[in-house]
C-alpha atoms as a PDB file:
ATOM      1  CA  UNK A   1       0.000   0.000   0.000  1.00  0.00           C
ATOM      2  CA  UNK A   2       1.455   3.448  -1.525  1.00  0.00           C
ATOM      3  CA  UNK A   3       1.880   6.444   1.096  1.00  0.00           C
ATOM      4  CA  UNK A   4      -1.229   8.644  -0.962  1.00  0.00           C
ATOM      5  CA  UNK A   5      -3.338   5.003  -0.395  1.00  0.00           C
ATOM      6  CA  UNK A   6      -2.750   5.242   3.180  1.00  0.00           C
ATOM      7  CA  UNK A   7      -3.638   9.206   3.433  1.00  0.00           C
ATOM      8  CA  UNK A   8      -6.550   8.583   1.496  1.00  0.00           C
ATOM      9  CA  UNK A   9      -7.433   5.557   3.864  1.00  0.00           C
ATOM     10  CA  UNK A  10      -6.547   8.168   6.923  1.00  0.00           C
ATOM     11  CA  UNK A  11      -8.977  10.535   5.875  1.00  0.00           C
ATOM     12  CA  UNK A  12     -12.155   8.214   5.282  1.00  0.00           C
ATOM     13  CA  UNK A  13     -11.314   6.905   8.750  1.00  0.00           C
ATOM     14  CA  UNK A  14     -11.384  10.586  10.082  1.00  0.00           C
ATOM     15  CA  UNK A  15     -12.158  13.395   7.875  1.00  0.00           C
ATOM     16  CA  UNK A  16     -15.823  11.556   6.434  1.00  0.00           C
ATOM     17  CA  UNK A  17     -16.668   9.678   9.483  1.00  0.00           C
ATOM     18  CA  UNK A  18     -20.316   8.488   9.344  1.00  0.00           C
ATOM     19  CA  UNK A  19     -21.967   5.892  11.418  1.00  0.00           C
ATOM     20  CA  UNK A  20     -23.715   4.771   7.717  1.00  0.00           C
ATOM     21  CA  UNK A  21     -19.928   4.754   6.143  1.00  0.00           C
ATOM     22  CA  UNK A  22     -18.213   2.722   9.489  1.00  0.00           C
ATOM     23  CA  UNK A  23     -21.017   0.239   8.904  1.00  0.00           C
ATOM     24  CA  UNK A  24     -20.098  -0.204   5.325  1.00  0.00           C
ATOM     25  CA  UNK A  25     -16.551  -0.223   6.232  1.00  0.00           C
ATOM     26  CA  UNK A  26     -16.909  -2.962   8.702  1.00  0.00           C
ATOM     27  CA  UNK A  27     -18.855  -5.636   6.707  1.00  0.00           C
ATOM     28  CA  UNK A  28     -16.253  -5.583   4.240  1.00  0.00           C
ATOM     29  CA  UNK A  29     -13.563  -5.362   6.611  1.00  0.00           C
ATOM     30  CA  UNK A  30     -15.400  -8.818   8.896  1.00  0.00           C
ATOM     31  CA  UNK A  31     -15.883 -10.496   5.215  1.00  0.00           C
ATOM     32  CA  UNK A  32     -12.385 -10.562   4.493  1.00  0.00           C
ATOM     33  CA  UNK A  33     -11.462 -11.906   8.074  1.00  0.00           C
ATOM     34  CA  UNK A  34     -14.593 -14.753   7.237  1.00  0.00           C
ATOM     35  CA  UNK A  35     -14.518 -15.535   3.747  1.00  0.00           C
ATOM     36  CA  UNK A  36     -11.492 -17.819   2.036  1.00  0.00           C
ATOM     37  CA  UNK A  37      -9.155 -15.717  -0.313  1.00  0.00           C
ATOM     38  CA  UNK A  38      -9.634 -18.866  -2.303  1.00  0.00           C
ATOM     39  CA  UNK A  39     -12.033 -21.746  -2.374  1.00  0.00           C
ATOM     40  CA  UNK A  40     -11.056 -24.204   0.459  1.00  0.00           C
ATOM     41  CA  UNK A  41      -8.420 -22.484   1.552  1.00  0.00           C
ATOM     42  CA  UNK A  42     -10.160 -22.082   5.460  1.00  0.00           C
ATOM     43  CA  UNK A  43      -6.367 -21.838   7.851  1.00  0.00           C
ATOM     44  CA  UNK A  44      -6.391 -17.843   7.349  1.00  0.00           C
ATOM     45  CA  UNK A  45      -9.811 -17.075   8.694  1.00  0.00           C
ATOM     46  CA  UNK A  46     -11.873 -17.006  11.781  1.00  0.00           C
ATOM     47  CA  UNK A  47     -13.391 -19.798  12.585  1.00  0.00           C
ATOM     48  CA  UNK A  48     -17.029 -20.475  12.487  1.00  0.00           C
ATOM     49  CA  UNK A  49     -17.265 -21.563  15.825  1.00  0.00           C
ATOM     50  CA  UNK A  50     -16.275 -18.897  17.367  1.00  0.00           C
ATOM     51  CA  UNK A  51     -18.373 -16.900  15.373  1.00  0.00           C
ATOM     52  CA  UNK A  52     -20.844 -18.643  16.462  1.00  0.00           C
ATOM     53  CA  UNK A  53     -20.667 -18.711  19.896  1.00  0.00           C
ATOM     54  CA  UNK A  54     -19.381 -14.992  20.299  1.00  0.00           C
ATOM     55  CA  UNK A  55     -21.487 -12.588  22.168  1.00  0.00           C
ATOM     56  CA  UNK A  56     -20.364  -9.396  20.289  1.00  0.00           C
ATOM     57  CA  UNK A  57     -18.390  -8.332  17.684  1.00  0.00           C
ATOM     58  CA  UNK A  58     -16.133  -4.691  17.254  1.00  0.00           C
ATOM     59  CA  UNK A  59     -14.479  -3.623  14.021  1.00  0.00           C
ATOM     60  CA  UNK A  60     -11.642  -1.098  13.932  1.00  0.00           C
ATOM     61  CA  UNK A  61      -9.752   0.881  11.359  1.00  0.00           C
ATOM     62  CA  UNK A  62      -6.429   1.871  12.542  1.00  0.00           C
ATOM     63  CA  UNK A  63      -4.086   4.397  11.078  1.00  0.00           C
ATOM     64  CA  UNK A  64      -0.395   4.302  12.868  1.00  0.00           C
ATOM     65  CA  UNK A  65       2.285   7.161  11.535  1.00  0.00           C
ATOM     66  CA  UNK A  66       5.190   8.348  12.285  1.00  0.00           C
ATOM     67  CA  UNK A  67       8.469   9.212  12.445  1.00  0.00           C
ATOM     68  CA  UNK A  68      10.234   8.797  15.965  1.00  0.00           C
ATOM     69  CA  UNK A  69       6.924   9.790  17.913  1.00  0.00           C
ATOM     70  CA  UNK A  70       4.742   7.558  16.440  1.00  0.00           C
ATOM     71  CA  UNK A  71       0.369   8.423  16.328  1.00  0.00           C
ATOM     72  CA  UNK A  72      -2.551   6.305  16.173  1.00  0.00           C
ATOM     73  CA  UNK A  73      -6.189   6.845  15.102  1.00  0.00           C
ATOM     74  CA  UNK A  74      -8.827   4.942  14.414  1.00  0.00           C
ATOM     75  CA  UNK A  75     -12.893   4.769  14.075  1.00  0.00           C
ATOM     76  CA  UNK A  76     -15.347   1.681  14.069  1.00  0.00           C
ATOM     77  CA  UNK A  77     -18.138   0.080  15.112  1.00  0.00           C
ATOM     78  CA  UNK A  78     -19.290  -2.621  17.859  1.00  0.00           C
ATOM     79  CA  UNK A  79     -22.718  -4.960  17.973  1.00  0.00           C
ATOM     80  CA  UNK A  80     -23.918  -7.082  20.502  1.00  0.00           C
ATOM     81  CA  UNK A  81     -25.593 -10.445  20.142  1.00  0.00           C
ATOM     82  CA  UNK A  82     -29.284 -10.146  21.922  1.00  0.00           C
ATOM     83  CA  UNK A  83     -30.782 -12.829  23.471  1.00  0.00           C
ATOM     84  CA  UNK A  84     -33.331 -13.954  20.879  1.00  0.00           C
ATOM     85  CA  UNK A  85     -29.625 -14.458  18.631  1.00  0.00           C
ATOM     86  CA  UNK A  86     -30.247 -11.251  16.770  1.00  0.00           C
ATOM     87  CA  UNK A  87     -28.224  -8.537  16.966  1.00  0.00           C
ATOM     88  CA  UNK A  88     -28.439  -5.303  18.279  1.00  0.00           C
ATOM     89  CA  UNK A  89     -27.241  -1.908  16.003  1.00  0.00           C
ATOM     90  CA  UNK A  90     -23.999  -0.716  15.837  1.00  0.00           C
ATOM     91  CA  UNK A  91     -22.564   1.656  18.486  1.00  0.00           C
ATOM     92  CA  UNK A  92     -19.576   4.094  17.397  1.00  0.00           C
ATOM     93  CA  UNK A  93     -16.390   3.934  18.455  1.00  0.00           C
ATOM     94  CA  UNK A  94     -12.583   4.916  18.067  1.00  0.00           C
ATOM     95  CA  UNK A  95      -9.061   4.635  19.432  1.00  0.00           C
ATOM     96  CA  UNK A  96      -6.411   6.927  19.625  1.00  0.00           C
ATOM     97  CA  UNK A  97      -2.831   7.059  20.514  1.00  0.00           C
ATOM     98  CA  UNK A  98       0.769   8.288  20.930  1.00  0.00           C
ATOM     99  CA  UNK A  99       4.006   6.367  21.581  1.00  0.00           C
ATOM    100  CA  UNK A 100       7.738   6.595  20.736  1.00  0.00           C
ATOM    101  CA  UNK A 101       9.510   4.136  18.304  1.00  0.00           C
ATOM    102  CA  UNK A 102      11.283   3.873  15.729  1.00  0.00           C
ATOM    103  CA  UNK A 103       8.359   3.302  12.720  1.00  0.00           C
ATOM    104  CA  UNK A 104       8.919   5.647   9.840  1.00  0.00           C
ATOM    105  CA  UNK A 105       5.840   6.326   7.344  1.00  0.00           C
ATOM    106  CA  UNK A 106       2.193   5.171   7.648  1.00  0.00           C
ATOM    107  CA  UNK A 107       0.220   1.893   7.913  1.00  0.00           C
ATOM    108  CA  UNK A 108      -3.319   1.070   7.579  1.00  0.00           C
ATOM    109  CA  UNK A 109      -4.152  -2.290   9.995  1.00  0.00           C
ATOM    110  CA  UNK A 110      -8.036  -3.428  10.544  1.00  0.00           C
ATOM    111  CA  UNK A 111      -8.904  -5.039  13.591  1.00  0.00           C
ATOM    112  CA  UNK A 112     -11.659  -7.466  14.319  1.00  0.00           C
ATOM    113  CA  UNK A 113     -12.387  -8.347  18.184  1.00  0.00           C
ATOM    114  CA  UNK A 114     -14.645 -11.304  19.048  1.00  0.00           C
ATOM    115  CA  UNK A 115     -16.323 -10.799  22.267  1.00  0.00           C
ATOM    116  CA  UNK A 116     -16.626 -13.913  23.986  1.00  0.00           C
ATOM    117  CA  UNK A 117     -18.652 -13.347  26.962  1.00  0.00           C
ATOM    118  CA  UNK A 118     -21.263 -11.184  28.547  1.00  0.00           C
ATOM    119  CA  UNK A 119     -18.177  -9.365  30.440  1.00  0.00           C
ATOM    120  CA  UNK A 120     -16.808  -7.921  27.053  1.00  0.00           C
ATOM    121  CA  UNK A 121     -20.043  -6.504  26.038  1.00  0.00           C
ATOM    122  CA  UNK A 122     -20.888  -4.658  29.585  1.00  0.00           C
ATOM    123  CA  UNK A 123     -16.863  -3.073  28.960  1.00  0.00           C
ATOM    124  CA  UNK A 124     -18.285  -1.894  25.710  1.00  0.00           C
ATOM    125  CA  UNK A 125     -21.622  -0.702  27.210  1.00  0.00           C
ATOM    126  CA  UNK A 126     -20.307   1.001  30.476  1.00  0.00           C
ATOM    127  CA  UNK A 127     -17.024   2.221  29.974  1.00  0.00           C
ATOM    128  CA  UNK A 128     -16.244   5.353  28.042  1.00  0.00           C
ATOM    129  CA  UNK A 129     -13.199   3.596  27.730  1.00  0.00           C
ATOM    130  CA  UNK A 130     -12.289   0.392  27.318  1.00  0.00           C
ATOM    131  CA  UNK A 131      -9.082  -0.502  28.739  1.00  0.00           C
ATOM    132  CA  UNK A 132      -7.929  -3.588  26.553  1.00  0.00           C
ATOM    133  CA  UNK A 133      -6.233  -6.210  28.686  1.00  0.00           C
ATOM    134  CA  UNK A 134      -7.307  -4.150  31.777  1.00  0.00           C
ATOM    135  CA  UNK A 135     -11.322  -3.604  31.749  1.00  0.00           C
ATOM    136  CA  UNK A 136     -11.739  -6.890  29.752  1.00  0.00           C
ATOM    137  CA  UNK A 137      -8.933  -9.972  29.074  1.00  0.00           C
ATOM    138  CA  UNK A 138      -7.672  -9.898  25.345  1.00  0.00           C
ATOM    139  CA  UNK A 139      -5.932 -12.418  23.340  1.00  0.00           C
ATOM    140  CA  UNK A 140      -4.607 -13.234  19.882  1.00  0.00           C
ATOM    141  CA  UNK A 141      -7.566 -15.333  18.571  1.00  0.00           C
ATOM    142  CA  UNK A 142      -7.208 -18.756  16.375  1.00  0.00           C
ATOM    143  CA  UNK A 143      -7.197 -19.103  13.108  1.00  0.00           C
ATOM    144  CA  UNK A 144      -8.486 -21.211  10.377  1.00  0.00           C
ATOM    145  CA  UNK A 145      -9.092 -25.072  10.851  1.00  0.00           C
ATOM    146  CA  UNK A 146      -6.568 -25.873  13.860  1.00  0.00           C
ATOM    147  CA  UNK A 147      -7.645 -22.627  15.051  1.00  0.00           C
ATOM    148  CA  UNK A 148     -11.710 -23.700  15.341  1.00  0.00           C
ATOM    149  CA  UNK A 149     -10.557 -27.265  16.979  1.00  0.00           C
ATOM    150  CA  UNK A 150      -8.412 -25.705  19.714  1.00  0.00           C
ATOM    151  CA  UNK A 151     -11.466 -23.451  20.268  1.00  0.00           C
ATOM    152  CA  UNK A 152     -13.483 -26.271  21.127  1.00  0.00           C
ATOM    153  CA  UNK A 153     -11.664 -28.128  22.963  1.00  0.00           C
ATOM    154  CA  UNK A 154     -10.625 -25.374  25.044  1.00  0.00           C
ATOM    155  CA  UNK A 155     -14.240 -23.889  26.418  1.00  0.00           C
ATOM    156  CA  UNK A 156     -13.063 -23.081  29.902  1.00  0.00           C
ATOM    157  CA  UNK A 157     -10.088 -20.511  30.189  1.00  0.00           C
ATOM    158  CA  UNK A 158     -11.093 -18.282  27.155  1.00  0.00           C
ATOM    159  CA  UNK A 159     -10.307 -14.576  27.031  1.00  0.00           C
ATOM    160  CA  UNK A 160     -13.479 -12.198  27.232  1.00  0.00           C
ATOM    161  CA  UNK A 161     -11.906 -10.689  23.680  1.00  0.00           C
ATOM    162  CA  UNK A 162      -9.987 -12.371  20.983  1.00  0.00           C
ATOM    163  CA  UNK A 163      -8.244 -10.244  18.517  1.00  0.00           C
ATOM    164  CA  UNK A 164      -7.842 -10.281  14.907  1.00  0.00           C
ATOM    165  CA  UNK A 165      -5.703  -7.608  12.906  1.00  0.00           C
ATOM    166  CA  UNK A 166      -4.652  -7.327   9.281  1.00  0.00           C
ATOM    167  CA  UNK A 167      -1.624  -5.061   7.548  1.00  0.00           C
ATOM    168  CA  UNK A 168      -1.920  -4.794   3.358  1.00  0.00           C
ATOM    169  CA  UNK A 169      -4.567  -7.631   3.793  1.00  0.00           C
ATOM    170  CA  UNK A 170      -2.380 -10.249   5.763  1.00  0.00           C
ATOM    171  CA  UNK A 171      -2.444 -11.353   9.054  1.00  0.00           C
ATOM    172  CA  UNK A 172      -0.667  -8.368  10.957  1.00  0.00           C
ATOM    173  CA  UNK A 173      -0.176 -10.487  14.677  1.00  0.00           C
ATOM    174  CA  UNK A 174      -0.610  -7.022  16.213  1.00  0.00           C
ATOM    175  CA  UNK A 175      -1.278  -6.785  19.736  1.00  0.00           C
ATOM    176  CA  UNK A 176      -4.061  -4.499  20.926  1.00  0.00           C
ATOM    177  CA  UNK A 177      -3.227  -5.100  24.938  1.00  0.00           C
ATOM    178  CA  UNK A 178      -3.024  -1.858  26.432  1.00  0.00           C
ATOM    179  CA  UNK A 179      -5.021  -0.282  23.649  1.00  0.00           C
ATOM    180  CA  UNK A 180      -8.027   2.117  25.048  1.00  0.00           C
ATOM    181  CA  UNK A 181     -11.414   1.722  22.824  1.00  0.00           C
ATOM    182  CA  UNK A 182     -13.674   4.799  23.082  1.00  0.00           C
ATOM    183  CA  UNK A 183     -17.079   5.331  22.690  1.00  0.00           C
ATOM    184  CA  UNK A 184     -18.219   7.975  20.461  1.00  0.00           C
ATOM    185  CA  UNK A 185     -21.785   8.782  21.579  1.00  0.00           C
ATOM    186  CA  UNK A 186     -22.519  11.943  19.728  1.00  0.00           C
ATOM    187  CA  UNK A 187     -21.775  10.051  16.711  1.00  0.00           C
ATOM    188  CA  UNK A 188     -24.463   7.500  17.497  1.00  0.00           C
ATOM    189  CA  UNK A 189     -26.418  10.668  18.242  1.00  0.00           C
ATOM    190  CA  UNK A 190     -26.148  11.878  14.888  1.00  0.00           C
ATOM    191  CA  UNK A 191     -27.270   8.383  13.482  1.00  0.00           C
ATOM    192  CA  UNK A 192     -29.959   7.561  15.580  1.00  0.00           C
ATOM    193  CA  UNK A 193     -31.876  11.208  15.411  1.00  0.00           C
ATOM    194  CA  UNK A 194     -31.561  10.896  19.653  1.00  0.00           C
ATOM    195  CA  UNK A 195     -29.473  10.633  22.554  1.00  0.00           C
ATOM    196  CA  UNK A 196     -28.198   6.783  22.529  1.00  0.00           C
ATOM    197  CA  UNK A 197     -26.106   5.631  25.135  1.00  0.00           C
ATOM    198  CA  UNK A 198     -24.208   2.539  23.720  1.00  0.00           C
ATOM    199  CA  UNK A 199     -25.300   0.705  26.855  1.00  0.00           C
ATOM    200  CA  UNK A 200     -29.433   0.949  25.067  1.00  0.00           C
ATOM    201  CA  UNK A 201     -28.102   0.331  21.791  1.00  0.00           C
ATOM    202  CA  UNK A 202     -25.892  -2.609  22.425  1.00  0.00           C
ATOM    203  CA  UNK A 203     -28.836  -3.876  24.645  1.00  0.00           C
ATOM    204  CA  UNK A 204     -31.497  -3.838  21.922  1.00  0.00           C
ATOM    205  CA  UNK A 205     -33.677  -1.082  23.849  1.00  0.00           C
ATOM    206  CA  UNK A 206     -32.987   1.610  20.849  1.00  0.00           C
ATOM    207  CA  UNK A 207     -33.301  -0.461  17.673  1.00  0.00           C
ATOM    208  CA  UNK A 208     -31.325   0.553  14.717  1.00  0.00           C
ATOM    209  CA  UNK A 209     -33.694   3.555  12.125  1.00  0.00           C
END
């Protein structure tokens, strides 16, 4: 990815932010974390399963620049599973940063985070920020066929969020411990024509327009 792909990525993650557009954003971003590159080609994706079973799901964009002090931004969207098993609308939210290193030029990376348990989803609901790894447990989650077997096997020591992320469309192994997760309620305001606290909307009380 050129350096004028990844400004013009930067400013559709800040400059145009919609609810309408980070909804857009996300289903393509979750399809290419779900569907095979290539028929039958399954040990690069999430696994059903956990799809399955998951109790929410967040989507990030991330843009990370710099040169010695390094920056982060980034804009998304998180739904919760209801209890009936459909699924509430999406609630707004971003990340932003600042760090020191040694990372010269810009990167685009898209995150996906599986929330595993009721626990995530309250962090997402009450929190105005969500402390990753501090609020709620996070971990790399499996991949592909292995990925989905280990997953069942292993039902009882699971994080509350796995984490997915993805650099020039590959597998990016980036950590997002330590990463804060913000909720962006007067963009949900804008969206939803009302005041809507992400703890209604991820609950199903205000249904999407």
């Amino acid at each position: 990815m050129g350096a004028a792909q990844v400004q013009e990525n930067f400013k559709d993650v800040n400059k145009q932010f919609s609810l309408t557009k980070e909804c857009e954003r996300a289903a393509r971003i979750l399809s290419e974390f779900v569907v095979p590159p290539k028929f039958g080609e399954l040990d690069d994706i999430i696994p059903a399963d956990i799809l399955q079973r998951c109790h929410g799901i967040a989507v990030l964009s991330v843009i990370k620049a710099g040169f010695i002090w390094s920056g982060r931004v980034g804009s998304g969207v998180v739904c919760a599973r209801l209890p009936d098993g459909t699924w509430s609308g999406p609630s707004a939210i971003g990340t932003a940063g600042m760090g020191v290193g040694g990372q010269i030029g810009a990167q685009l990376t898209e995150v996906v985070m599986i929330l595993n348990n009721e626990e995530a989803v309250k962090a997402f609901e009450k929190n105005a920020s969500v402390q990753l790894g501090s609020n709620v447990s996070v971990a790399a989650g499996p991949v592909g066929r292995s990925g989905e077997l280990a997953a069942a096997v292993n039902t009882s020591n699971v994080a509350a969020v796995y984490s997915y992320s993805k650099s020039k469309g590959l597998f990016a192994g980036i950590s997002v411990e330590g990463s804060a997760v913000l909720q962006r309620k007067d963009v949900n305001e804008a969206f939803y024509g009302r005041p809507a606290p992400p703890d209604q909307v991820l609950s199903g009380y205000i249904a999407p327009p």
